[in-house]
PDB file of N, CA and C in Angstrom:
ATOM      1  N   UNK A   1       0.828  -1.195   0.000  1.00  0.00           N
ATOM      2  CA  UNK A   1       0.000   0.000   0.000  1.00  0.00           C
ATOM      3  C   UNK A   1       0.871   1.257   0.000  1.00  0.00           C
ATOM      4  N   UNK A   2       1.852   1.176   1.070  1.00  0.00           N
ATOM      5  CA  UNK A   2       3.153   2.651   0.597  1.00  0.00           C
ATOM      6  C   UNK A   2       3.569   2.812  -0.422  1.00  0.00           C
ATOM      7  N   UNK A   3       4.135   1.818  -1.318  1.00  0.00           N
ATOM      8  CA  UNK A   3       4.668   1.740  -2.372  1.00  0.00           C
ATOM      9  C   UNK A   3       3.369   2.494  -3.278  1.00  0.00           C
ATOM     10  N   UNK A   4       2.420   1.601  -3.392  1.00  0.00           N
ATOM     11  CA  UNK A   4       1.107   2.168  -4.335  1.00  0.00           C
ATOM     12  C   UNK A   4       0.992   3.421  -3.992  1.00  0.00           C
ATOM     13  N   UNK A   5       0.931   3.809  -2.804  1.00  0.00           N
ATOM     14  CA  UNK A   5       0.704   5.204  -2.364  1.00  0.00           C
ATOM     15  C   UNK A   5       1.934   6.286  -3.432  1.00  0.00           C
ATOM     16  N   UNK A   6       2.763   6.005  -2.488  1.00  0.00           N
ATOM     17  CA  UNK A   6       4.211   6.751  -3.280  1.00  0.00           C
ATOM     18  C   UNK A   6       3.971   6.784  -4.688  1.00  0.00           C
ATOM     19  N   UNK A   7       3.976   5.722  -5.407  1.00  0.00           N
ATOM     20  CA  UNK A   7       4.047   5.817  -7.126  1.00  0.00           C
ATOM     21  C   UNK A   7       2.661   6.408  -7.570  1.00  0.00           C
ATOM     22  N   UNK A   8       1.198   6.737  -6.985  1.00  0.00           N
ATOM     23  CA  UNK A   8       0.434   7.515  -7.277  1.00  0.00           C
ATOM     24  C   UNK A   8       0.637   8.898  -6.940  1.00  0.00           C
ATOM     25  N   UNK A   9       0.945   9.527  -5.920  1.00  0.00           N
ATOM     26  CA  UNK A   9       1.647  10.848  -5.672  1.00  0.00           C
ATOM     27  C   UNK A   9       2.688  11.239  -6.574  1.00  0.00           C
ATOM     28  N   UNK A  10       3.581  10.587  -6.638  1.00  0.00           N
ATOM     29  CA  UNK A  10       4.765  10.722  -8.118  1.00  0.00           C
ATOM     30  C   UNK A  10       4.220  11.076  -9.362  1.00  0.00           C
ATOM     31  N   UNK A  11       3.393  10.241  -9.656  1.00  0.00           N
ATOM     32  CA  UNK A  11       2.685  10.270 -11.096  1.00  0.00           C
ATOM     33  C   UNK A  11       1.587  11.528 -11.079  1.00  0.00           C
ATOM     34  N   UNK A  12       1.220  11.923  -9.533  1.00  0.00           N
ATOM     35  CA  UNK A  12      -0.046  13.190  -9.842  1.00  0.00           C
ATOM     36  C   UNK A  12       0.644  14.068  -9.823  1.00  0.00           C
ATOM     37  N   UNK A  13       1.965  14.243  -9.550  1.00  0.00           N
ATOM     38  CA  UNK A  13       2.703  15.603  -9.539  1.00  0.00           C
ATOM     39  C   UNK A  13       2.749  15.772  -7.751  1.00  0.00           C
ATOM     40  N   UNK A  14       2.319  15.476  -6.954  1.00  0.00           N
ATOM     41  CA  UNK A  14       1.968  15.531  -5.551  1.00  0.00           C
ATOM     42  C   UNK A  14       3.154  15.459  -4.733  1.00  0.00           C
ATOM     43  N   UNK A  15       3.502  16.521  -4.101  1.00  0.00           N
ATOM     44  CA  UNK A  15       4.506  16.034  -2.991  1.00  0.00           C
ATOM     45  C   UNK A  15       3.625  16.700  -1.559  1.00  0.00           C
ATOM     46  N   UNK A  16       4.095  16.588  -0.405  1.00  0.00           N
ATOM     47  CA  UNK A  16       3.157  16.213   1.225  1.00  0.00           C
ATOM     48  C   UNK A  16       4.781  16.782   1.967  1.00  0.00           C
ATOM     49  N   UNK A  17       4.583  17.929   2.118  1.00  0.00           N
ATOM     50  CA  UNK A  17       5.771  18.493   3.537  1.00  0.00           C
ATOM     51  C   UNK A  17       4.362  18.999   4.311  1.00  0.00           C
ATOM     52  N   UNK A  18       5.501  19.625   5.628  1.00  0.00           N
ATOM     53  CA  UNK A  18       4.864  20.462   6.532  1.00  0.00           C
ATOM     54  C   UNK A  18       4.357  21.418   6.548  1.00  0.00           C
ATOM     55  N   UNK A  19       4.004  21.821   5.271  1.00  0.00           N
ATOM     56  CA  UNK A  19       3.097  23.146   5.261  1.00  0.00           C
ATOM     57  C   UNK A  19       1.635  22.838   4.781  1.00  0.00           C
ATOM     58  N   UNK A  20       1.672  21.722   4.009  1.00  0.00           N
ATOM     59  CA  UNK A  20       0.078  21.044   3.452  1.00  0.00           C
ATOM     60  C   UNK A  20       0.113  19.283   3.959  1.00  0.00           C
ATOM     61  N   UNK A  21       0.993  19.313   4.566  1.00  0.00           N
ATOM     62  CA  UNK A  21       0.485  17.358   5.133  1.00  0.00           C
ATOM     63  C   UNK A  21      -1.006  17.333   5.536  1.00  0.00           C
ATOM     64  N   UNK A  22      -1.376  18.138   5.995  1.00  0.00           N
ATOM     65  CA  UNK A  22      -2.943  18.500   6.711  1.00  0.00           C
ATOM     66  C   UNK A  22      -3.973  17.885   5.599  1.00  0.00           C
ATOM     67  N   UNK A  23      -3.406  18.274   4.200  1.00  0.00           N
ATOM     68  CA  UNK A  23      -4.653  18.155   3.409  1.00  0.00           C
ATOM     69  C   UNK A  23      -4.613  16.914   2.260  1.00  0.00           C
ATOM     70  N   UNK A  24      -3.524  15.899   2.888  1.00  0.00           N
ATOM     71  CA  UNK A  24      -3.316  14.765   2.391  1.00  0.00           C
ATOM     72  C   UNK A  24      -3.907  13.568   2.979  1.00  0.00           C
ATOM     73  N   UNK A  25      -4.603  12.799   3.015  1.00  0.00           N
ATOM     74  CA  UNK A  25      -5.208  11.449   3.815  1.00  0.00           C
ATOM     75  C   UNK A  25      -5.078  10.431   2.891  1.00  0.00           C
ATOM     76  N   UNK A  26      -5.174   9.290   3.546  1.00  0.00           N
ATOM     77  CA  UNK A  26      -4.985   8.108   3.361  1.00  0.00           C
ATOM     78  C   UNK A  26      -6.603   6.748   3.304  1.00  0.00           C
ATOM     79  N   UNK A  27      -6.863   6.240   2.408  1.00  0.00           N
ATOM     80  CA  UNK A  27      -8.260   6.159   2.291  1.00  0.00           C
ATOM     81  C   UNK A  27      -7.836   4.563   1.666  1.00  0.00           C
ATOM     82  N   UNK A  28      -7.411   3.268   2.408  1.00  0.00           N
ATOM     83  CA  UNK A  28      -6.829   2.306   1.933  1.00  0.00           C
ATOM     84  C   UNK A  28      -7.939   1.047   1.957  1.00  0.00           C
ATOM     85  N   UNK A  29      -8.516   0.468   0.665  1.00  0.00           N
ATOM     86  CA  UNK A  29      -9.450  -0.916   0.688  1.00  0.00           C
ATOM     87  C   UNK A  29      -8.671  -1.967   1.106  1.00  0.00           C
ATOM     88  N   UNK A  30      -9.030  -2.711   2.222  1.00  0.00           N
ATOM     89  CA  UNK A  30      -8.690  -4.376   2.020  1.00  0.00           C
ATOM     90  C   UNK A  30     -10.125  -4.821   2.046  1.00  0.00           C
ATOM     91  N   UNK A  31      -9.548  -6.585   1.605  1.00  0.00           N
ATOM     92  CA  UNK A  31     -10.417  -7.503   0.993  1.00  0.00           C
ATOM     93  C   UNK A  31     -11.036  -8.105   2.786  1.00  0.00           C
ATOM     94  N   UNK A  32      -9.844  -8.215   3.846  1.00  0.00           N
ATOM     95  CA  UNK A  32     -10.002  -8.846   4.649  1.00  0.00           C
ATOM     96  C   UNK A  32      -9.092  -8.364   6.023  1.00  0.00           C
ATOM     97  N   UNK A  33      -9.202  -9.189   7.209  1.00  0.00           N
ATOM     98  CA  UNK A  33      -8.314  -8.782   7.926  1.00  0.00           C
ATOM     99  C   UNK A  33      -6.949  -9.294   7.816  1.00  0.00           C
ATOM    100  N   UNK A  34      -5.792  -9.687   9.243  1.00  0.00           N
ATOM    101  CA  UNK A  34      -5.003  -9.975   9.047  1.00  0.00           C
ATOM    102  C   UNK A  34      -4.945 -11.064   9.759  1.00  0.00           C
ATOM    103  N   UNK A  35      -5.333 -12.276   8.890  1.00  0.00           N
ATOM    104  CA  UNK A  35      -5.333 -13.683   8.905  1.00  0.00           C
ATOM    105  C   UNK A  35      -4.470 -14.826   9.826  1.00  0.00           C
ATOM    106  N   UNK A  36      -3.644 -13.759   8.915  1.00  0.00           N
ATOM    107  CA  UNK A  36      -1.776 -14.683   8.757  1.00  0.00           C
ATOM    108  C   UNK A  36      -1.427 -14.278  10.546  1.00  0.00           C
ATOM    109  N   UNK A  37      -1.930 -13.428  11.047  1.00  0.00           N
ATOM    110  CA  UNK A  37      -1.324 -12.553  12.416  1.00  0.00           C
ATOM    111  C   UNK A  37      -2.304 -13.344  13.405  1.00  0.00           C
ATOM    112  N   UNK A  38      -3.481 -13.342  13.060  1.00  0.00           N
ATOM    113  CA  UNK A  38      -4.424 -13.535  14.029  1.00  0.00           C
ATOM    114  C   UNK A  38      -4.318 -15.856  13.972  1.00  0.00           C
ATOM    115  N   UNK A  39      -3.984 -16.163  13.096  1.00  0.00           N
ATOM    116  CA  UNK A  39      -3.578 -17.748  13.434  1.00  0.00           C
ATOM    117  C   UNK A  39      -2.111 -18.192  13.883  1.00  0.00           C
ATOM    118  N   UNK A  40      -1.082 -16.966  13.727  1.00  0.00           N
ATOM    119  CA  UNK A  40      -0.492 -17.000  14.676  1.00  0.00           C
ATOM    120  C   UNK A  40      -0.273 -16.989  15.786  1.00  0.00           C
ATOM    121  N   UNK A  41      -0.856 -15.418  16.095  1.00  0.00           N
ATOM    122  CA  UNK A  41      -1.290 -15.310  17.798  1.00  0.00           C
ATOM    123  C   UNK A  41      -2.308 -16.615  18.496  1.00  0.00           C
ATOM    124  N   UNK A  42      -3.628 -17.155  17.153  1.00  0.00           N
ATOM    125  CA  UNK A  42      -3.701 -18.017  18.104  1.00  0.00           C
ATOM    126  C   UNK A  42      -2.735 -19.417  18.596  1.00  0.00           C
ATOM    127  N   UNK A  43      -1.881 -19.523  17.618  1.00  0.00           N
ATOM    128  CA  UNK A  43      -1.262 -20.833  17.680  1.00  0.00           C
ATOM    129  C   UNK A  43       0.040 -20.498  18.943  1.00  0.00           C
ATOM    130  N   UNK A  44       0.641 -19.422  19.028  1.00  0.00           N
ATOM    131  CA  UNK A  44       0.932 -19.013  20.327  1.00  0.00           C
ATOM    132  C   UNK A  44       0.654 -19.509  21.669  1.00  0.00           C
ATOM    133  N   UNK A  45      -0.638 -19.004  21.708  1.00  0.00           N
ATOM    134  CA  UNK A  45      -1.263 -18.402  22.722  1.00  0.00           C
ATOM    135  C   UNK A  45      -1.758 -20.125  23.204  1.00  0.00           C
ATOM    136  N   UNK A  46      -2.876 -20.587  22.634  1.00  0.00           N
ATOM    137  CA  UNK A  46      -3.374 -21.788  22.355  1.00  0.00           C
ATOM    138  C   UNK A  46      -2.438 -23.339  22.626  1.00  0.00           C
ATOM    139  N   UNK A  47      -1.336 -23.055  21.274  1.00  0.00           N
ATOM    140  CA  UNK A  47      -0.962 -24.141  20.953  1.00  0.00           C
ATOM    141  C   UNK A  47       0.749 -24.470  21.841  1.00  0.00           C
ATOM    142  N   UNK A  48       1.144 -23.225  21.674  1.00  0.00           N
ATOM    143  CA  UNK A  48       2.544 -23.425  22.019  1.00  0.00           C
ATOM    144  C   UNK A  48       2.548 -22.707  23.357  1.00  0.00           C
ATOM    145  N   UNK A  49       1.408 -22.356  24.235  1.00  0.00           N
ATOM    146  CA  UNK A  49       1.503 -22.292  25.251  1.00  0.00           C
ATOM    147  C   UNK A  49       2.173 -20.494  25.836  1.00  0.00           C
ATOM    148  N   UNK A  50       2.497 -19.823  24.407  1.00  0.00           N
ATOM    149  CA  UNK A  50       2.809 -18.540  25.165  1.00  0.00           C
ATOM    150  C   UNK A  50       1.705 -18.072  26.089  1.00  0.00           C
ATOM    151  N   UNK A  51       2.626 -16.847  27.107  1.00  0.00           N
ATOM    152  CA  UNK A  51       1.484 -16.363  28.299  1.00  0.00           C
ATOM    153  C   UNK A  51       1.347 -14.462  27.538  1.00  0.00           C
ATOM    154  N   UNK A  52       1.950 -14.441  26.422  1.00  0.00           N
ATOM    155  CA  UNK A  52       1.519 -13.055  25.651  1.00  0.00           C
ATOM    156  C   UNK A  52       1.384 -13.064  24.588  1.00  0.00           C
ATOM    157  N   UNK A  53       0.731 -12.187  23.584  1.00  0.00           N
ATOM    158  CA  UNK A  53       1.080 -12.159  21.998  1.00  0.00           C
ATOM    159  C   UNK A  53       1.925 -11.049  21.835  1.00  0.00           C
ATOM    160  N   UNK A  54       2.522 -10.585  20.814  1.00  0.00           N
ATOM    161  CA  UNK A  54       3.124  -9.308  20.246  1.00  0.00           C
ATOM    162  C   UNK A  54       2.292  -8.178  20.792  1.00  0.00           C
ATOM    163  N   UNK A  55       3.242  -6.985  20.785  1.00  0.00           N
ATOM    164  CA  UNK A  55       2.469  -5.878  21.202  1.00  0.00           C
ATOM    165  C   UNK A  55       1.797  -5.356  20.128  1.00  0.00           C
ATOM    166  N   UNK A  56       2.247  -6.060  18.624  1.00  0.00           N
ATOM    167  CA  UNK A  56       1.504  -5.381  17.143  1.00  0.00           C
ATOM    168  C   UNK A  56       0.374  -6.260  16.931  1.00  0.00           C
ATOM    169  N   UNK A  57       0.529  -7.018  17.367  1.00  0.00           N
ATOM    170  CA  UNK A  57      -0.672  -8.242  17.111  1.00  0.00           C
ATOM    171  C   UNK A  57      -1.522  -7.387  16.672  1.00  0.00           C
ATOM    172  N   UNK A  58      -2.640  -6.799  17.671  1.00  0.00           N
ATOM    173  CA  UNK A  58      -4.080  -6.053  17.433  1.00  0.00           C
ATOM    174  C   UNK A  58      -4.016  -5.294  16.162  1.00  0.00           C
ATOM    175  N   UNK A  59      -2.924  -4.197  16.451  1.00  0.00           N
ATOM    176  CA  UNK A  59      -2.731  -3.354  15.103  1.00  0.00           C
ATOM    177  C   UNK A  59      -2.877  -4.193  13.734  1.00  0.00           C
ATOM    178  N   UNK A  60      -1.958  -5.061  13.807  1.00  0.00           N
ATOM    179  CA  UNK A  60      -1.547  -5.314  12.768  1.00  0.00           C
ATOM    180  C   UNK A  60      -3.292  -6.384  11.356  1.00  0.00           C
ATOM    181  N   UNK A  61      -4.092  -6.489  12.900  1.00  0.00           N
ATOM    182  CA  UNK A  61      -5.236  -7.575  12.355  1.00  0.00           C
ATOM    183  C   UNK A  61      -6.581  -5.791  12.011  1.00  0.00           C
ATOM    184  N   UNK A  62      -5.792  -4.898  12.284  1.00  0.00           N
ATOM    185  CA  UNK A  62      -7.526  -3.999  11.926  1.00  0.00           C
ATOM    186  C   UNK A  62      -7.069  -3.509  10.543  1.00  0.00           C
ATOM    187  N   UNK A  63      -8.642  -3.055  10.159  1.00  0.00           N
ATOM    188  CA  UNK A  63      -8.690  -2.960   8.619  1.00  0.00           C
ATOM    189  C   UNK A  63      -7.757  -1.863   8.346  1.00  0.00           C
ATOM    190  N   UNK A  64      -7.913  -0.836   9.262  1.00  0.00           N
ATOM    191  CA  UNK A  64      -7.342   0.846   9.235  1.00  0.00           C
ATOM    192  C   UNK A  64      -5.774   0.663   9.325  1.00  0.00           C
ATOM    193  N   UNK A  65      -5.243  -0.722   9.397  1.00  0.00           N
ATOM    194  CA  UNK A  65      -3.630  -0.609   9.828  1.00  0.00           C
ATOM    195  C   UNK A  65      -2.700  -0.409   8.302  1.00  0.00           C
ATOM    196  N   UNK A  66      -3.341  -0.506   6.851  1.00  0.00           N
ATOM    197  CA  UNK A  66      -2.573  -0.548   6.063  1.00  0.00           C
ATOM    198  C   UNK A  66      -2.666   1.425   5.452  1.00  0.00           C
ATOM    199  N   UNK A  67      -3.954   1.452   5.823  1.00  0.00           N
ATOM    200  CA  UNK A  67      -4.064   3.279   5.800  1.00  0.00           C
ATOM    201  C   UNK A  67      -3.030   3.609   6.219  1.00  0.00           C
ATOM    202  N   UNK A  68      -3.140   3.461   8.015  1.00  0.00           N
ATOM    203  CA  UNK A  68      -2.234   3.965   8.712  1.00  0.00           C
ATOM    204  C   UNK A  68      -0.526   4.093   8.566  1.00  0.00           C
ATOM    205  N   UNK A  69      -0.280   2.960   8.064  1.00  0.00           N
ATOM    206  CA  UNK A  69       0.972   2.658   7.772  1.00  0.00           C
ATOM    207  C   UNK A  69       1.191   3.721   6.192  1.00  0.00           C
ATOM    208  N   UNK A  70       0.737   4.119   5.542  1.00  0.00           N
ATOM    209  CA  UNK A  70       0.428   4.990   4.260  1.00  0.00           C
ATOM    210  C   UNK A  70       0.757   6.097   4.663  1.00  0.00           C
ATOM    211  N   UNK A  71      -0.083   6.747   5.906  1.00  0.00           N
ATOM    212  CA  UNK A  71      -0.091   8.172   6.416  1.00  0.00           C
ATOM    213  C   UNK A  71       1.606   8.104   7.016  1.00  0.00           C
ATOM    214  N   UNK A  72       1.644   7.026   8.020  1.00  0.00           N
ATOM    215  CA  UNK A  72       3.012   7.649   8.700  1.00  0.00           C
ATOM    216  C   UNK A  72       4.218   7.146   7.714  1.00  0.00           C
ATOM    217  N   UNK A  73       4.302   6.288   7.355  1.00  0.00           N
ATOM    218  CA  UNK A  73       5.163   6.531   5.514  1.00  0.00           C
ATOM    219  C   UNK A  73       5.244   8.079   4.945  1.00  0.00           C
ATOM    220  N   UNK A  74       4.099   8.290   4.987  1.00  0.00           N
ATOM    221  CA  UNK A  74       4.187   9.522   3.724  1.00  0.00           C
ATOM    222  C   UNK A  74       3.865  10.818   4.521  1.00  0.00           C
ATOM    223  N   UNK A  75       3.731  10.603   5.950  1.00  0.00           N
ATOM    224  CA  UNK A  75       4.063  11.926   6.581  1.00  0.00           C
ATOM    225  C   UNK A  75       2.248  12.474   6.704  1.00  0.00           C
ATOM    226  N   UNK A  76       1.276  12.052   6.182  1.00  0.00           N
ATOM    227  CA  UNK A  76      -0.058  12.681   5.487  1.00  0.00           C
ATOM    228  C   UNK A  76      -0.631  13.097   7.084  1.00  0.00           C
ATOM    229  N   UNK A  77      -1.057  14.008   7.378  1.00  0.00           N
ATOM    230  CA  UNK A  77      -1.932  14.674   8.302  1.00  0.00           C
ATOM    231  C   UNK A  77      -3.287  14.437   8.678  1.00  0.00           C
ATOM    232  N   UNK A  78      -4.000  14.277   6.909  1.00  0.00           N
ATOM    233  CA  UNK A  78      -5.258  14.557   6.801  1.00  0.00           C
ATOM    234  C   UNK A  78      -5.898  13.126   7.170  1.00  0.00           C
ATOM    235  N   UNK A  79      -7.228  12.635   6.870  1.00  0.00           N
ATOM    236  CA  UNK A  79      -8.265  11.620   7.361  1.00  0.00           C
ATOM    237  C   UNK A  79      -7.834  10.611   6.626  1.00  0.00           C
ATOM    238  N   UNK A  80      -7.690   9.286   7.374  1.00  0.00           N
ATOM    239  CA  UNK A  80      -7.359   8.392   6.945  1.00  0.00           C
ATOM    240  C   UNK A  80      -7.969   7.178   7.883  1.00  0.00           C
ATOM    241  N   UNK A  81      -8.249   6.000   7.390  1.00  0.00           N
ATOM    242  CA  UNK A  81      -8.849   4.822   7.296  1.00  0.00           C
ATOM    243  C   UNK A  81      -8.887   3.838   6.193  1.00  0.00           C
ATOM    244  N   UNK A  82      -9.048   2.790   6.692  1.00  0.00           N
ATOM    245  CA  UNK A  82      -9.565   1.649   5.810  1.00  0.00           C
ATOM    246  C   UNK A  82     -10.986   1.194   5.617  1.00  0.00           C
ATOM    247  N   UNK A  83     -11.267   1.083   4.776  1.00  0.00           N
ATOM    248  CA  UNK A  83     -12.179   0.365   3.451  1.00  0.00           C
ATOM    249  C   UNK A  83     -12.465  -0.954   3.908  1.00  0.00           C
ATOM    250  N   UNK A  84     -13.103  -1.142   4.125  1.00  0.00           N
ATOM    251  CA  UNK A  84     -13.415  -3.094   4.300  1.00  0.00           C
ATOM    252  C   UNK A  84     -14.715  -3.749   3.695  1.00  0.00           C
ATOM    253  N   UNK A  85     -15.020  -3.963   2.408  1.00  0.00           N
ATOM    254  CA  UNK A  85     -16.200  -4.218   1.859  1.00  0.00           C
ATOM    255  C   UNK A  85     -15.623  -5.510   0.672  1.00  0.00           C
ATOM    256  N   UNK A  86     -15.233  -6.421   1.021  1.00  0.00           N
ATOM    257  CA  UNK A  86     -14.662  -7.540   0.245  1.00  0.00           C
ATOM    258  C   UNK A  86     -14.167  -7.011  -0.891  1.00  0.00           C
ATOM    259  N   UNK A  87     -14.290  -7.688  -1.979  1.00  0.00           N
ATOM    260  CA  UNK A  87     -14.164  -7.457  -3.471  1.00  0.00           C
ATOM    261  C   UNK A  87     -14.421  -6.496  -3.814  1.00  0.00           C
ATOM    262  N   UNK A  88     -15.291  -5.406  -3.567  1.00  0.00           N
ATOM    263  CA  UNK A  88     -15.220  -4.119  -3.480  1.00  0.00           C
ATOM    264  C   UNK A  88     -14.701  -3.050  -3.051  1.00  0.00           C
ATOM    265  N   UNK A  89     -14.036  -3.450  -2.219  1.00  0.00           N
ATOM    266  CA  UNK A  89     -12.925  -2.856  -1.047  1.00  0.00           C
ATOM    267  C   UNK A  89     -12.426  -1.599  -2.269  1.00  0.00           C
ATOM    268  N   UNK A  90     -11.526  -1.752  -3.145  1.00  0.00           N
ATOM    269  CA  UNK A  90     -10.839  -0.541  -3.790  1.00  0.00           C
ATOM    270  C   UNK A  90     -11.794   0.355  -4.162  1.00  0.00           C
ATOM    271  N   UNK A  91     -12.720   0.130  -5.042  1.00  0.00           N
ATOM    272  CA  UNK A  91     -13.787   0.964  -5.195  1.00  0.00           C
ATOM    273  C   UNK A  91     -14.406   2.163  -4.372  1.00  0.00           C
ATOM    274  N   UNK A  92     -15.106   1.160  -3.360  1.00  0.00           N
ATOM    275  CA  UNK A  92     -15.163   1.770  -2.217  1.00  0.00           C
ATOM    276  C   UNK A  92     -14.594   2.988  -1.313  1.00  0.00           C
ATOM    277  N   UNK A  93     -13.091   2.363  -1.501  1.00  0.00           N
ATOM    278  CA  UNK A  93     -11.815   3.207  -1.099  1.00  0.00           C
ATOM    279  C   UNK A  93     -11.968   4.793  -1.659  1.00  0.00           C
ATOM    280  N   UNK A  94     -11.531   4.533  -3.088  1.00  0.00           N
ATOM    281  CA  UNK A  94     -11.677   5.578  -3.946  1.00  0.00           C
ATOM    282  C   UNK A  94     -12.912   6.419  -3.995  1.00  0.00           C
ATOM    283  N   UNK A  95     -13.868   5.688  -4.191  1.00  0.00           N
ATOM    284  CA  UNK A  95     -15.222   7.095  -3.669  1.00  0.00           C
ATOM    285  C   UNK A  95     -15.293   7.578  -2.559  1.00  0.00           C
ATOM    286  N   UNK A  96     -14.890   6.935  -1.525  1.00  0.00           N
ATOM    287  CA  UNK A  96     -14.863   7.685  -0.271  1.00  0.00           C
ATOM    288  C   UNK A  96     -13.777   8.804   0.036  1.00  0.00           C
ATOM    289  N   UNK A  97     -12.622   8.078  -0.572  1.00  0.00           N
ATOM    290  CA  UNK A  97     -11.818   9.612  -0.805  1.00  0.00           C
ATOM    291  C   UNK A  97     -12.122  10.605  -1.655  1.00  0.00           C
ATOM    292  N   UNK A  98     -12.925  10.329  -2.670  1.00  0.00           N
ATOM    293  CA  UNK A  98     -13.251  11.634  -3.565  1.00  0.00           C
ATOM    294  C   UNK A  98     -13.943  12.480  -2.600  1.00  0.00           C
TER     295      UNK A  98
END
């Protein structure tokens, strides 16, 4: 999603310092959560008997964490969240940022 982010700002002409970060946001679709994190933590927790998970665990399983990671990448100020509507997810994304 940074990467995508970055090479769409490049291509609009767009650069984001400290005088307009304010009016840049981050508006990112996923399909789903974070799968791969959350059958880890349980196999942890569950299987192998840890008494904690990661302190990113939570972050890393909400929809808003690949936004987020976009904004503090790219410095952006303005409103940012994630999109979560399956297969529609990008779509979605994009009208809501318009």
């Amino acid at each position: 999603a940074v990467l995508a982010a970055r090479e769409a700002m490049r291509q609009a002409g767009l650069s984001c310092d400290e005088g307009n970060a304010h009016r840049f946001g981050a508006t990112v679709g996923v399909g789903g959560l974070g799968w791969d994190v959350m059958e880890e933590t349980y196999r942890a927790l569950l299987l192998d008997g840890a008494r904690r998970v990661g302190i990113l665990a939570v972050p890393k399983t909400m929809p808003s964490a690949a936004a987020g990671q976009v904004s503090l990448r790219l410095g952006l100020r303005g409103p940012v969240f994630g999109v979560t509507s399956a297969c529609a997810s990008a779509n979605h994304a994009i009208a809501s940022a318009v």
